[in-house]
PDB file of N, CA and C in Angstrom:
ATOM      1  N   UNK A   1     126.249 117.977  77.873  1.00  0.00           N
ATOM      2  CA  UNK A   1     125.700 119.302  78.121  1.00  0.00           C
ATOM      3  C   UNK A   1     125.675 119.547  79.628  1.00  0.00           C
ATOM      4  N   UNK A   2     125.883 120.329  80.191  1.00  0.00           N
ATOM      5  CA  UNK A   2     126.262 121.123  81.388  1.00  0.00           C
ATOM      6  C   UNK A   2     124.746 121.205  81.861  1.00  0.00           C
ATOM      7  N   UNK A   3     124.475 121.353  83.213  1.00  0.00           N
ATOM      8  CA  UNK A   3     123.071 121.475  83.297  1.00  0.00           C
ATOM      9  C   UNK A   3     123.005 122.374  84.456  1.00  0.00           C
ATOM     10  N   UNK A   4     122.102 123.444  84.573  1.00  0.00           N
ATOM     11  CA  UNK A   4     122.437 124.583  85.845  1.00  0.00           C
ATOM     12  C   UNK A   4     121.360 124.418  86.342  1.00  0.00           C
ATOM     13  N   UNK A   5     120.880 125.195  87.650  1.00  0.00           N
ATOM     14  CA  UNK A   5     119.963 125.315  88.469  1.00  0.00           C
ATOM     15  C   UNK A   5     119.086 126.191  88.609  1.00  0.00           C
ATOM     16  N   UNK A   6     118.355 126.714  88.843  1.00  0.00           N
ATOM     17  CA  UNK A   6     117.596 127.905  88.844  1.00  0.00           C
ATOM     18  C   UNK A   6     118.217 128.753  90.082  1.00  0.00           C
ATOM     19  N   UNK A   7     118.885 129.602  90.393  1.00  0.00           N
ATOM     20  CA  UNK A   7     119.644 130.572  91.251  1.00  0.00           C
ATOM     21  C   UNK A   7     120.908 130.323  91.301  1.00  0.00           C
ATOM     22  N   UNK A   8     121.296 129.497  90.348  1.00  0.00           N
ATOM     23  CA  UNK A   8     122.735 129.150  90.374  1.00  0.00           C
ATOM     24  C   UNK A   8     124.200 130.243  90.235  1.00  0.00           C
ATOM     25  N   UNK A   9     124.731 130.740  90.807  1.00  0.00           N
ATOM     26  CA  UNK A   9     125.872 131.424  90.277  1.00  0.00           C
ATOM     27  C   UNK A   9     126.928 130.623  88.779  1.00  0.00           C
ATOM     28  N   UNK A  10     127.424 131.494  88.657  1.00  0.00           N
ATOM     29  CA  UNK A  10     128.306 131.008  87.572  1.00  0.00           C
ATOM     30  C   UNK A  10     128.861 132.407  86.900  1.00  0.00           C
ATOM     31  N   UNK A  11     130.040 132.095  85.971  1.00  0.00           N
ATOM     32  CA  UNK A  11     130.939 132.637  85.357  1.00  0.00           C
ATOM     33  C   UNK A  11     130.544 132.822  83.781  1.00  0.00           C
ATOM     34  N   UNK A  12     130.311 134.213  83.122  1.00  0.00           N
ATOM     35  CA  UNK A  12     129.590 134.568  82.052  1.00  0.00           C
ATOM     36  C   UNK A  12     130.913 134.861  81.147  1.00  0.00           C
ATOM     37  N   UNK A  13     131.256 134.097  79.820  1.00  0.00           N
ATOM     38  CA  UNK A  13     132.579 134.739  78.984  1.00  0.00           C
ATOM     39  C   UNK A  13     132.449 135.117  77.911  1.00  0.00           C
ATOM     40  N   UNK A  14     132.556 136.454  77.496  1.00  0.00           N
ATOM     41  CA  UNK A  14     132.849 137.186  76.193  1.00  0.00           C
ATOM     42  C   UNK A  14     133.969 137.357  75.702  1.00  0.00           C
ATOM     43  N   UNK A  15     134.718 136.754  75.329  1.00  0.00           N
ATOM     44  CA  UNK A  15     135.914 137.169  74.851  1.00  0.00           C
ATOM     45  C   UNK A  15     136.609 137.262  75.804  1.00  0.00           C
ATOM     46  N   UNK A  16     137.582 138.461  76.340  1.00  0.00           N
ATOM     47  CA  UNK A  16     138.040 139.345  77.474  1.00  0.00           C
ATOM     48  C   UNK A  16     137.135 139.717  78.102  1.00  0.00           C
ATOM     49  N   UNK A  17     135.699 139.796  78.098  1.00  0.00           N
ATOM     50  CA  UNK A  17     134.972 139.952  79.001  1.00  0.00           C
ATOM     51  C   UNK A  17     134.157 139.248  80.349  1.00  0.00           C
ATOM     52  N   UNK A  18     134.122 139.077  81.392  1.00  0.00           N
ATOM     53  CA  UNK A  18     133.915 138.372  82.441  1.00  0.00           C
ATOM     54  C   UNK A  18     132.523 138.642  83.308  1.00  0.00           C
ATOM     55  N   UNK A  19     131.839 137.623  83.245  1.00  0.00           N
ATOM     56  CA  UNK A  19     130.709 138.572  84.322  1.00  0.00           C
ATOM     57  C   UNK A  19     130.049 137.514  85.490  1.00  0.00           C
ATOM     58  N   UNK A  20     129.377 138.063  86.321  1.00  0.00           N
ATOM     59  CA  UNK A  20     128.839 137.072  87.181  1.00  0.00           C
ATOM     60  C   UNK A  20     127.731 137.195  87.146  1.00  0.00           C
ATOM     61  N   UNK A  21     127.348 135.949  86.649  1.00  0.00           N
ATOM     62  CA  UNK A  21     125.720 135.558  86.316  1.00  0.00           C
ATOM     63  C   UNK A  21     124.878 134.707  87.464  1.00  0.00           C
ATOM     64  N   UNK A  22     123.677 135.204  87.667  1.00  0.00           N
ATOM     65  CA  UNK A  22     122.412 133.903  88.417  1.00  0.00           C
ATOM     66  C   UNK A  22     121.149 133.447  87.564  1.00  0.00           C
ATOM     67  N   UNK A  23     121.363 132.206  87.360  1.00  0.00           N
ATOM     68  CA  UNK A  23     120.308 131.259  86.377  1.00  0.00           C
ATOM     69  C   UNK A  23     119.123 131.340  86.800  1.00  0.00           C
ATOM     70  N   UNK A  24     117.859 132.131  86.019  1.00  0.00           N
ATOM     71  CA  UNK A  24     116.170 132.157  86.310  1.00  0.00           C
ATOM     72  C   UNK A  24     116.114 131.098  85.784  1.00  0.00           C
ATOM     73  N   UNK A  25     115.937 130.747  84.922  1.00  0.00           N
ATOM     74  CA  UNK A  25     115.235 129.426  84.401  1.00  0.00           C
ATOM     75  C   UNK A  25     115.896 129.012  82.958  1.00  0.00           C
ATOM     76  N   UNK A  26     115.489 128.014  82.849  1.00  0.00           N
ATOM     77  CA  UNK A  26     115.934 127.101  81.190  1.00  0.00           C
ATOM     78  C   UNK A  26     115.747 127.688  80.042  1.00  0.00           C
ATOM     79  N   UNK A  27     115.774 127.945  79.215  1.00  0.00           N
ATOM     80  CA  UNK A  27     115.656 128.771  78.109  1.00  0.00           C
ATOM     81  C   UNK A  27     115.328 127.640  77.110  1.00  0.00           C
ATOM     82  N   UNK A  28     115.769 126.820  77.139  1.00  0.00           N
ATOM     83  CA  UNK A  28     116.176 125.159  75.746  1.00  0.00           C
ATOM     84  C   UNK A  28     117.453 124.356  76.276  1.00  0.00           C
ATOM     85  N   UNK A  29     117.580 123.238  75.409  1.00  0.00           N
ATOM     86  CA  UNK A  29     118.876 122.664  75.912  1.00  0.00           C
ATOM     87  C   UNK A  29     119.947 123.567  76.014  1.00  0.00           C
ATOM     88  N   UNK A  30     120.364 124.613  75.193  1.00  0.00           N
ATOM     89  CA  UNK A  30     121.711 124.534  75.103  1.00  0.00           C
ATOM     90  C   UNK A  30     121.425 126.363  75.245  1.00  0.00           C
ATOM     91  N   UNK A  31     120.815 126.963  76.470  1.00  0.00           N
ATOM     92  CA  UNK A  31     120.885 128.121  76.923  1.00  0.00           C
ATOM     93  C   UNK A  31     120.065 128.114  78.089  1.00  0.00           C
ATOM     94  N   UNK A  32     119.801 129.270  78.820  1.00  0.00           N
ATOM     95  CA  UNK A  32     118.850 129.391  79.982  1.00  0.00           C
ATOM     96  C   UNK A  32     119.183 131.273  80.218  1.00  0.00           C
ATOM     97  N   UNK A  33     118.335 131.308  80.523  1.00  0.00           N
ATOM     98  CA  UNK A  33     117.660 132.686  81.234  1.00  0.00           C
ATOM     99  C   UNK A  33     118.405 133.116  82.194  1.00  0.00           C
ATOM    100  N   UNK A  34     119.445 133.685  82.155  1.00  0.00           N
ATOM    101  CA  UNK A  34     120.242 134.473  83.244  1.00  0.00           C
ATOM    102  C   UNK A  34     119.640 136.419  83.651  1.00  0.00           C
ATOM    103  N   UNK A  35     120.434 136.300  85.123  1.00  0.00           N
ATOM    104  CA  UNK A  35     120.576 137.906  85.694  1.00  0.00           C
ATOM    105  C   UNK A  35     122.006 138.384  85.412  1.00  0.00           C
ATOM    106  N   UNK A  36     122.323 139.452  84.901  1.00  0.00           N
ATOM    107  CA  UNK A  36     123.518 140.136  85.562  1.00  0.00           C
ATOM    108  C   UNK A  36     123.731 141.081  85.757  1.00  0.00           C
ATOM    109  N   UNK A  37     122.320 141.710  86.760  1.00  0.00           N
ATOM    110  CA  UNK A  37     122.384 142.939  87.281  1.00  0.00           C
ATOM    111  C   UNK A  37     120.873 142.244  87.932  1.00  0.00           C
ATOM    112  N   UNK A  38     120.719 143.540  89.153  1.00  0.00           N
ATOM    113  CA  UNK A  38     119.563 143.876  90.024  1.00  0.00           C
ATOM    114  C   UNK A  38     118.015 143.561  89.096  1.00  0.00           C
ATOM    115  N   UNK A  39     118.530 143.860  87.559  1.00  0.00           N
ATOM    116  CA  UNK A  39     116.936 144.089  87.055  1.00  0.00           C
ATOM    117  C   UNK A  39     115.995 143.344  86.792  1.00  0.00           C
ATOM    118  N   UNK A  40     114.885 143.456  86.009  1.00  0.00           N
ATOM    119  CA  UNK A  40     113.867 142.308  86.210  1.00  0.00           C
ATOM    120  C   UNK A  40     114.015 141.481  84.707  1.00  0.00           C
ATOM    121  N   UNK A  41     115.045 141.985  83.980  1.00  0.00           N
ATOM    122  CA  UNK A  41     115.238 141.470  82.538  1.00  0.00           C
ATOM    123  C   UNK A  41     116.294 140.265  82.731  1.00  0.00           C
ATOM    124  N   UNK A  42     115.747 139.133  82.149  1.00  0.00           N
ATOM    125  CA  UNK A  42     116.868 138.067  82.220  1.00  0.00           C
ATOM    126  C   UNK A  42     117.246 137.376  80.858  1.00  0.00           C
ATOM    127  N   UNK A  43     118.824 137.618  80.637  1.00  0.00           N
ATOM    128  CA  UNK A  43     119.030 137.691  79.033  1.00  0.00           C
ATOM    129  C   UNK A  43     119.530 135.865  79.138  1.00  0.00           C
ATOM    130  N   UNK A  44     119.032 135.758  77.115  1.00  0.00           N
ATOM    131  CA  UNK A  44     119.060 134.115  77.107  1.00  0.00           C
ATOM    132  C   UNK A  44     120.673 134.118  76.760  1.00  0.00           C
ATOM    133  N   UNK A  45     120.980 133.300  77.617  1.00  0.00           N
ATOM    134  CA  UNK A  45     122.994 133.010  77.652  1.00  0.00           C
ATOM    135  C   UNK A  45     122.621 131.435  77.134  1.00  0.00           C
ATOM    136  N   UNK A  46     123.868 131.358  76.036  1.00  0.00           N
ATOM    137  CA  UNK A  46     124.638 130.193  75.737  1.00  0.00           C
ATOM    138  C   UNK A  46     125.026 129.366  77.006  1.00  0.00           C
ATOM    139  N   UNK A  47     124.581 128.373  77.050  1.00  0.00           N
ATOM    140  CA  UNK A  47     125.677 127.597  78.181  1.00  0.00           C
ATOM    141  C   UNK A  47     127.217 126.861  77.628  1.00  0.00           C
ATOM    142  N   UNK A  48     127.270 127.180  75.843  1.00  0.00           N
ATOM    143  CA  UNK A  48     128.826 127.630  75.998  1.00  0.00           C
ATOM    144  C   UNK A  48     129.540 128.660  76.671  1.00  0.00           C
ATOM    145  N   UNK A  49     128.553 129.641  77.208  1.00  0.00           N
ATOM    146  CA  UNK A  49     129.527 130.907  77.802  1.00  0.00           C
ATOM    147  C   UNK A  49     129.249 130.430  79.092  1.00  0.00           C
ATOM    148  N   UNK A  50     128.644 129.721  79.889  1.00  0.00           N
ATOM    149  CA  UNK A  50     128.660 129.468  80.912  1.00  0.00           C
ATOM    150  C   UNK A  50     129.380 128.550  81.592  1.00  0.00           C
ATOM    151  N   UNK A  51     129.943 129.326  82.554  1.00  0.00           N
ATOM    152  CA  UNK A  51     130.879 128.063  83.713  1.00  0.00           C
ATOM    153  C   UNK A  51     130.533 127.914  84.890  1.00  0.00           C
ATOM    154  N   UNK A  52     130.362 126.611  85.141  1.00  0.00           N
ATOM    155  CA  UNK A  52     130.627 126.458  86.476  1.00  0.00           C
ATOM    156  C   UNK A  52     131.212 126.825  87.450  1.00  0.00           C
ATOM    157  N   UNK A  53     130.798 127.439  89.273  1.00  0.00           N
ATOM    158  CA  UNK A  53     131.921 127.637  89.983  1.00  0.00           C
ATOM    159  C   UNK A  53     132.453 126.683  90.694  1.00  0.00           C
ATOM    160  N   UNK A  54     133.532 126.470  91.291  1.00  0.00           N
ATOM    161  CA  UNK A  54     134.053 125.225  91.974  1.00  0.00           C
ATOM    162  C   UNK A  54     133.633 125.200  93.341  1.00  0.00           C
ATOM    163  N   UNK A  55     133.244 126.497  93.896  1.00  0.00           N
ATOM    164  CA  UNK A  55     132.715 126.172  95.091  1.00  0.00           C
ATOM    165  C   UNK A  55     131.234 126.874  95.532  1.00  0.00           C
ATOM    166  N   UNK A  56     130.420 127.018  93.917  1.00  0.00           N
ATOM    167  CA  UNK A  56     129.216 127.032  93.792  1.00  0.00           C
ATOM    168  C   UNK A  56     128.272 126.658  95.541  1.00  0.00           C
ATOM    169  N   UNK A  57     127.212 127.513  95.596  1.00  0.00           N
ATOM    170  CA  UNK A  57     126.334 126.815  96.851  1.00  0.00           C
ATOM    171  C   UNK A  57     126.593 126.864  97.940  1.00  0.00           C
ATOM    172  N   UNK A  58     127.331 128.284  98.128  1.00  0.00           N
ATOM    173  CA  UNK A  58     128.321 128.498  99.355  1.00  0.00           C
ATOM    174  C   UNK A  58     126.715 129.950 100.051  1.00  0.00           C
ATOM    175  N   UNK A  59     127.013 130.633  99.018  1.00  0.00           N
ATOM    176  CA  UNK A  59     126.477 132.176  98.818  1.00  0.00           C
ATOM    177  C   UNK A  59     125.061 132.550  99.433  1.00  0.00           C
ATOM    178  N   UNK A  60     124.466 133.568  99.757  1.00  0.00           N
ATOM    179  CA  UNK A  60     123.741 133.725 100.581  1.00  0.00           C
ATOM    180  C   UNK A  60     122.523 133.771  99.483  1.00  0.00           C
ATOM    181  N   UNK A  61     123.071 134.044  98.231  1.00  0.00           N
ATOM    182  CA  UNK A  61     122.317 134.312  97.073  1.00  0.00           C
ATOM    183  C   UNK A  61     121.866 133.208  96.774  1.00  0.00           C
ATOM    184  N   UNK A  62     122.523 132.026  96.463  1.00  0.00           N
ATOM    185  CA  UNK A  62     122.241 130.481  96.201  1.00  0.00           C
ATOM    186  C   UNK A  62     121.048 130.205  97.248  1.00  0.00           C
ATOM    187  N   UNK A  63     121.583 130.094  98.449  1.00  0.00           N
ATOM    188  CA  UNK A  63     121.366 129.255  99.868  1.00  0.00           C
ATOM    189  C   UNK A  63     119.588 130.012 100.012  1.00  0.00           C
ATOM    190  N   UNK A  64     119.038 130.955  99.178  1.00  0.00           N
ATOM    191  CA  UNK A  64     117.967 131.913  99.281  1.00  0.00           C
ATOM    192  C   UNK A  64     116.489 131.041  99.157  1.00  0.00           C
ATOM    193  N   UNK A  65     115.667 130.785  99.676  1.00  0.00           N
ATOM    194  CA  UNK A  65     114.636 130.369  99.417  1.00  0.00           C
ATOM    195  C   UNK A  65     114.188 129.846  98.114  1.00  0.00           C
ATOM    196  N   UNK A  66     114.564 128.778  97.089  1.00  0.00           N
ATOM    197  CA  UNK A  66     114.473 128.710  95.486  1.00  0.00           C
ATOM    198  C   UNK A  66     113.523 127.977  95.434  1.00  0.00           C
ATOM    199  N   UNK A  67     112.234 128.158  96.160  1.00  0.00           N
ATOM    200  CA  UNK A  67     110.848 127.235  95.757  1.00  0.00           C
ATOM    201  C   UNK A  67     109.551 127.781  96.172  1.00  0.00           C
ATOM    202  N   UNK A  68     108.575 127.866  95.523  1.00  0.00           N
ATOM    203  CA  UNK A  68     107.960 128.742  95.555  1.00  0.00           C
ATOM    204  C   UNK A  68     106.285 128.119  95.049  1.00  0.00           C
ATOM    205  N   UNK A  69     105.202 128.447  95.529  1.00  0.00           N
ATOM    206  CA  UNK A  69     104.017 127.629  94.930  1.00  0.00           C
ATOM    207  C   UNK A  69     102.625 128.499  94.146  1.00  0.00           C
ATOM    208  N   UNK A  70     102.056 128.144  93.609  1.00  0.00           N
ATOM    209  CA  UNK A  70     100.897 128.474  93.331  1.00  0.00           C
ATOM    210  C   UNK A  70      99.683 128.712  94.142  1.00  0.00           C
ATOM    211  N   UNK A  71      99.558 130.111  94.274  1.00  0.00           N
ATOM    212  CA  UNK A  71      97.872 129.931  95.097  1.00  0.00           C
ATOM    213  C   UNK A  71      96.865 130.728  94.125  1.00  0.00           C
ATOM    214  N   UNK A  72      96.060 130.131  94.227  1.00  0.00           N
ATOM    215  CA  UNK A  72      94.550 130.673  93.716  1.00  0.00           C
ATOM    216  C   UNK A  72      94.436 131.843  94.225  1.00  0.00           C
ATOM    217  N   UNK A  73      94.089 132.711  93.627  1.00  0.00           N
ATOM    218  CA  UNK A  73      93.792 134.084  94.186  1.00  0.00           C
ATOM    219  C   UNK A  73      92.119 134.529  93.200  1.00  0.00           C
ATOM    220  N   UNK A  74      91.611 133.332  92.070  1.00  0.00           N
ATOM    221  CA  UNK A  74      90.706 134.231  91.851  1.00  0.00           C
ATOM    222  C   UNK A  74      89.975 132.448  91.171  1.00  0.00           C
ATOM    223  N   UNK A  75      88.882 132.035  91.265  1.00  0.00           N
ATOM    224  CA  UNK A  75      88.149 131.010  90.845  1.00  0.00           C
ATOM    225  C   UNK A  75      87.077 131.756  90.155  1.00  0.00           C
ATOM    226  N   UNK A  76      87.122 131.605  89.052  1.00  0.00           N
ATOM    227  CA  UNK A  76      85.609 132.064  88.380  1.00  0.00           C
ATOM    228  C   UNK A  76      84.680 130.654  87.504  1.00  0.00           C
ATOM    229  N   UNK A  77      84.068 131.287  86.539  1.00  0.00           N
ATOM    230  CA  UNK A  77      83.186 130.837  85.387  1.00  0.00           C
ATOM    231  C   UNK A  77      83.751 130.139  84.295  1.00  0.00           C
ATOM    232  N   UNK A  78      85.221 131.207  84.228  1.00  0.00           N
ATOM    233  CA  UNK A  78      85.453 131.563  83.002  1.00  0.00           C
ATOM    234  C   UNK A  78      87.092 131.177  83.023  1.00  0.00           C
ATOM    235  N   UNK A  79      87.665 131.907  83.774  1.00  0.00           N
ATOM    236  CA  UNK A  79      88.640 131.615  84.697  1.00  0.00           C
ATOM    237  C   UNK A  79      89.472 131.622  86.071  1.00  0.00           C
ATOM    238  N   UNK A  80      90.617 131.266  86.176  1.00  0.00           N
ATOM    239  CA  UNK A  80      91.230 130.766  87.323  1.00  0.00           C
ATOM    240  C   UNK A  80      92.020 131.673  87.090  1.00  0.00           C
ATOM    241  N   UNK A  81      92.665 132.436  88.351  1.00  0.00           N
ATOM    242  CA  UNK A  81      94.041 133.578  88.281  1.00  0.00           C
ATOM    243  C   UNK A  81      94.956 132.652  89.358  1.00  0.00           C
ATOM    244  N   UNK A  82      96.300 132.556  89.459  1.00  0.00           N
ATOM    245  CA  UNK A  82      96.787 132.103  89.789  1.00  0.00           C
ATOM    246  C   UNK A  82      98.244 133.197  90.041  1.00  0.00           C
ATOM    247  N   UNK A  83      98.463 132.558  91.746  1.00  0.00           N
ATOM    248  CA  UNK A  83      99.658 133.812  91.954  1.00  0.00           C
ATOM    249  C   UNK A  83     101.237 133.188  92.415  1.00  0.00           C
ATOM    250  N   UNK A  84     102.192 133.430  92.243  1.00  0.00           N
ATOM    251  CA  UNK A  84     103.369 132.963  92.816  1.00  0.00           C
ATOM    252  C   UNK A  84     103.405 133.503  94.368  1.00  0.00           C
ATOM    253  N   UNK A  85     103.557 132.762  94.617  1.00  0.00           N
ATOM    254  CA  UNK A  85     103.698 132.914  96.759  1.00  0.00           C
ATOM    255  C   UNK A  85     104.998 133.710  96.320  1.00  0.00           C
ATOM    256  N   UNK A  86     105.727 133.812  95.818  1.00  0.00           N
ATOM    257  CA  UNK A  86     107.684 134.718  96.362  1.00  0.00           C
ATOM    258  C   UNK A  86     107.304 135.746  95.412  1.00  0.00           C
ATOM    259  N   UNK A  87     107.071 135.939  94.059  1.00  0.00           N
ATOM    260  CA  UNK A  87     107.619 136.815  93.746  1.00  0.00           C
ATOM    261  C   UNK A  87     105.873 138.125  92.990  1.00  0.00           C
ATOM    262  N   UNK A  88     104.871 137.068  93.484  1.00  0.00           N
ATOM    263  CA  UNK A  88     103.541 137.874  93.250  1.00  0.00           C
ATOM    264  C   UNK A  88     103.274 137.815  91.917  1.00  0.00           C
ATOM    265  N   UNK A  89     104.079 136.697  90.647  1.00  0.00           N
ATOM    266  CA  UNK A  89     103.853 136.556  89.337  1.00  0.00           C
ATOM    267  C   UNK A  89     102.231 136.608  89.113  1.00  0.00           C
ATOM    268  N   UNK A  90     101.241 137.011  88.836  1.00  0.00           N
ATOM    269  CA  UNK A  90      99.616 136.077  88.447  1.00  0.00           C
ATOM    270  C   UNK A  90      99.805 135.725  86.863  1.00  0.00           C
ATOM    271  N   UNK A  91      99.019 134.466  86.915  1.00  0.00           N
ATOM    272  CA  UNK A  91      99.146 134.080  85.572  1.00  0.00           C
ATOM    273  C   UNK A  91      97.344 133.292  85.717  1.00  0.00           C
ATOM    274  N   UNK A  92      96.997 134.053  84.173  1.00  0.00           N
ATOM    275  CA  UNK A  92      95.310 133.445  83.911  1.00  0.00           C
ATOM    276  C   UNK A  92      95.251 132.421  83.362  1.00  0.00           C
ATOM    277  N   UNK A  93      94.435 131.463  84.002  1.00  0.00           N
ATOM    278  CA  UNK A  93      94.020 130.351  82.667  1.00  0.00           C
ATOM    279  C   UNK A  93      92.527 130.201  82.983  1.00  0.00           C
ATOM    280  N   UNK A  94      92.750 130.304  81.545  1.00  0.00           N
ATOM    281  CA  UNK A  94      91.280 129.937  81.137  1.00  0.00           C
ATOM    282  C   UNK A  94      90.486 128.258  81.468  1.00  0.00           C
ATOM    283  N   UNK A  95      88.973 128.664  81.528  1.00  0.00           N
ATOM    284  CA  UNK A  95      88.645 127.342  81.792  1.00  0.00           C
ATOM    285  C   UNK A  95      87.996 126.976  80.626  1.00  0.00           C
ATOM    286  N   UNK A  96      87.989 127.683  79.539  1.00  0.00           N
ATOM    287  CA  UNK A  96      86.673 127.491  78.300  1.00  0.00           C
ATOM    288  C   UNK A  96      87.765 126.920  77.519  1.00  0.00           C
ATOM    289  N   UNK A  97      89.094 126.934  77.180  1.00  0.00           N
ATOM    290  CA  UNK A  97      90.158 126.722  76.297  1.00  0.00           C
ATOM    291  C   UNK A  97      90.637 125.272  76.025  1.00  0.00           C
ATOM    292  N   UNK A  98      89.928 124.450  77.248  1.00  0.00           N
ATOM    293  CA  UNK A  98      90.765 122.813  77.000  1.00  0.00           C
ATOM    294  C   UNK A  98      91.730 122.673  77.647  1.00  0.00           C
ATOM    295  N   UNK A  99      92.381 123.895  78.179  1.00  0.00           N
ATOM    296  CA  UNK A  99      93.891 123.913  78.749  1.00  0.00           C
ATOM    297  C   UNK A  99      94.905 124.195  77.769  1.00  0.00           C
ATOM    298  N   UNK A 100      94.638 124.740  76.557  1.00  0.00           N
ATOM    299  CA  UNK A 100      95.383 125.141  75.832  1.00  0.00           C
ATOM    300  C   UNK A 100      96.377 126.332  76.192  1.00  0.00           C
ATOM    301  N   UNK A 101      95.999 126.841  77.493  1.00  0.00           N
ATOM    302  CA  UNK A 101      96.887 128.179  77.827  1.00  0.00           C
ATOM    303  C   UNK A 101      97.857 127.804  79.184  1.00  0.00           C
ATOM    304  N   UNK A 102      97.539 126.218  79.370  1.00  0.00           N
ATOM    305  CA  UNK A 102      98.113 125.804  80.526  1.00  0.00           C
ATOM    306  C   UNK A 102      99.642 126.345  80.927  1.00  0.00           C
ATOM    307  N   UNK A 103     100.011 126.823  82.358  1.00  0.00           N
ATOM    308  CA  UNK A 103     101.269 127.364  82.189  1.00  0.00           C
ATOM    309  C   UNK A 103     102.146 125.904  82.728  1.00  0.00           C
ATOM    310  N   UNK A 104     103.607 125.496  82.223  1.00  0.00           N
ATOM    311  CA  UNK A 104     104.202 124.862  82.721  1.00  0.00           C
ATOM    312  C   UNK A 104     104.401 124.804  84.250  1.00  0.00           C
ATOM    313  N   UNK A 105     103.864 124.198  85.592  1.00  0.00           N
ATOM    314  CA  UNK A 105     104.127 124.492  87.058  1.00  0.00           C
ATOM    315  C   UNK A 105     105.502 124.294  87.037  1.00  0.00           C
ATOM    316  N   UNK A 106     106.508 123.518  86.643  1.00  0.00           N
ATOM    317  CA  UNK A 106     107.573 123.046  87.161  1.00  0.00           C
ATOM    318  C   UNK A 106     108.786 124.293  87.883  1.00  0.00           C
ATOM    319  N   UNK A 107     108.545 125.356  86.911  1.00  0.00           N
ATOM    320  CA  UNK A 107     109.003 126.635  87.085  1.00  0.00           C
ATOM    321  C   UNK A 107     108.064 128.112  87.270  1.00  0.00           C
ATOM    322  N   UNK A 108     108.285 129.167  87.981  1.00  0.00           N
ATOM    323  CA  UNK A 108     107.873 129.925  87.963  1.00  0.00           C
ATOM    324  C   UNK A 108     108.244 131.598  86.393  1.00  0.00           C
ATOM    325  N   UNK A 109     107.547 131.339  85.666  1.00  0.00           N
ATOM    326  CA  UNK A 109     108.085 132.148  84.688  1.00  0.00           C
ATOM    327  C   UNK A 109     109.144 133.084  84.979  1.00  0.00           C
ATOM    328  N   UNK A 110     108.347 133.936  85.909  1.00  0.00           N
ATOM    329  CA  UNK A 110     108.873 135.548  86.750  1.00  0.00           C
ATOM    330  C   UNK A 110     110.230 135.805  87.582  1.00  0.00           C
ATOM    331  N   UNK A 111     109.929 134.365  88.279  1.00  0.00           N
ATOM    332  CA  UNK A 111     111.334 134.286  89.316  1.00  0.00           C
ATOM    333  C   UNK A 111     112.145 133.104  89.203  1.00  0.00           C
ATOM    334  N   UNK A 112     111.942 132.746  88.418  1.00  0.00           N
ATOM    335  CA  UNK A 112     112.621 131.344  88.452  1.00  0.00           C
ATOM    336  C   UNK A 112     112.423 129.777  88.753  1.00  0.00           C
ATOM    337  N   UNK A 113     111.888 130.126  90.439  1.00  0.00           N
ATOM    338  CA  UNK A 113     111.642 129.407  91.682  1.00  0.00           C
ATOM    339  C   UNK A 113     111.253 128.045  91.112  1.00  0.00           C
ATOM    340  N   UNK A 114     111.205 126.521  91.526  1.00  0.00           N
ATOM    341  CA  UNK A 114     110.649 125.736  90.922  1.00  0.00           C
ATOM    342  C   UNK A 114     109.351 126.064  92.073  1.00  0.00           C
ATOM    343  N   UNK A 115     108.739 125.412  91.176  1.00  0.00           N
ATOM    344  CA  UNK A 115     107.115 125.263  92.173  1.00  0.00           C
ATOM    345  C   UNK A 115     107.115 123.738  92.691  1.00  0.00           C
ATOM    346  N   UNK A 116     106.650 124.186  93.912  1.00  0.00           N
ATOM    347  CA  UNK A 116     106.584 122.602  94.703  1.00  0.00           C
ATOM    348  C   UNK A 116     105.211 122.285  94.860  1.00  0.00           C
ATOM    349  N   UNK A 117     104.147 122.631  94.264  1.00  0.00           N
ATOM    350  CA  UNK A 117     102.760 122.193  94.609  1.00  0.00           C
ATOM    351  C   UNK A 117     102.384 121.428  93.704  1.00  0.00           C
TER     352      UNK A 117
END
């Protein structure tokens, strides 16, 4: 299985159709969360349709800041709000729950970014 990056470029194939894709995040083994356009919607692609480029990691798009951390923006009672430093994601967790609403850090849902904190 092929394994991509989070801002990765690559080559999207439909048939006769061709597109240029950038990887937000993992989707499962055998897809991940692509862009292929400006918008904030990132559709789940096969990484059978996905290719590698050969000279991937060149691009100004790649080379872009891809890490990003968690800051506290709200400590309560009840709960904790939590914000992405790049892209301003907040995500709540609760403190009464056990951690049952815990969000995965490794990635940033919103932007991709891995989190380094």
């Amino acid at each position: 299985m092929t394994d991509f990056r989070p801002g990765e470029l690559f080559v999207y194939t439909n048939g006769d159709r061709w597109e240029l894709g950038q990887v937000k995040s993992k989707a499962r083994d055998d897809a991940y969360y692509c862009w292929y356009s400006t918008g904030d919607t990132a559709a789940c692609t096969p990484v059978a349709n996905m290719h590698k480029l050969a000279n991937a990691g060149w691009s100004h798009a790649e080379r872009e800041d891809n890490e990003c951390e968690w800051r506290l923006v709200h400590s309560g009672c009840i709960y904790d709000k939590w914000q992405c430093s790049k892209c301003l994601f907040e995500f709540v967790e609760s403190r009464c729950d056990g951690g049952a609403s815990e969000l995965d850090p490794a990635y940033c849902p919103s932007c991709g970014r891995k989190v380094v904190n």
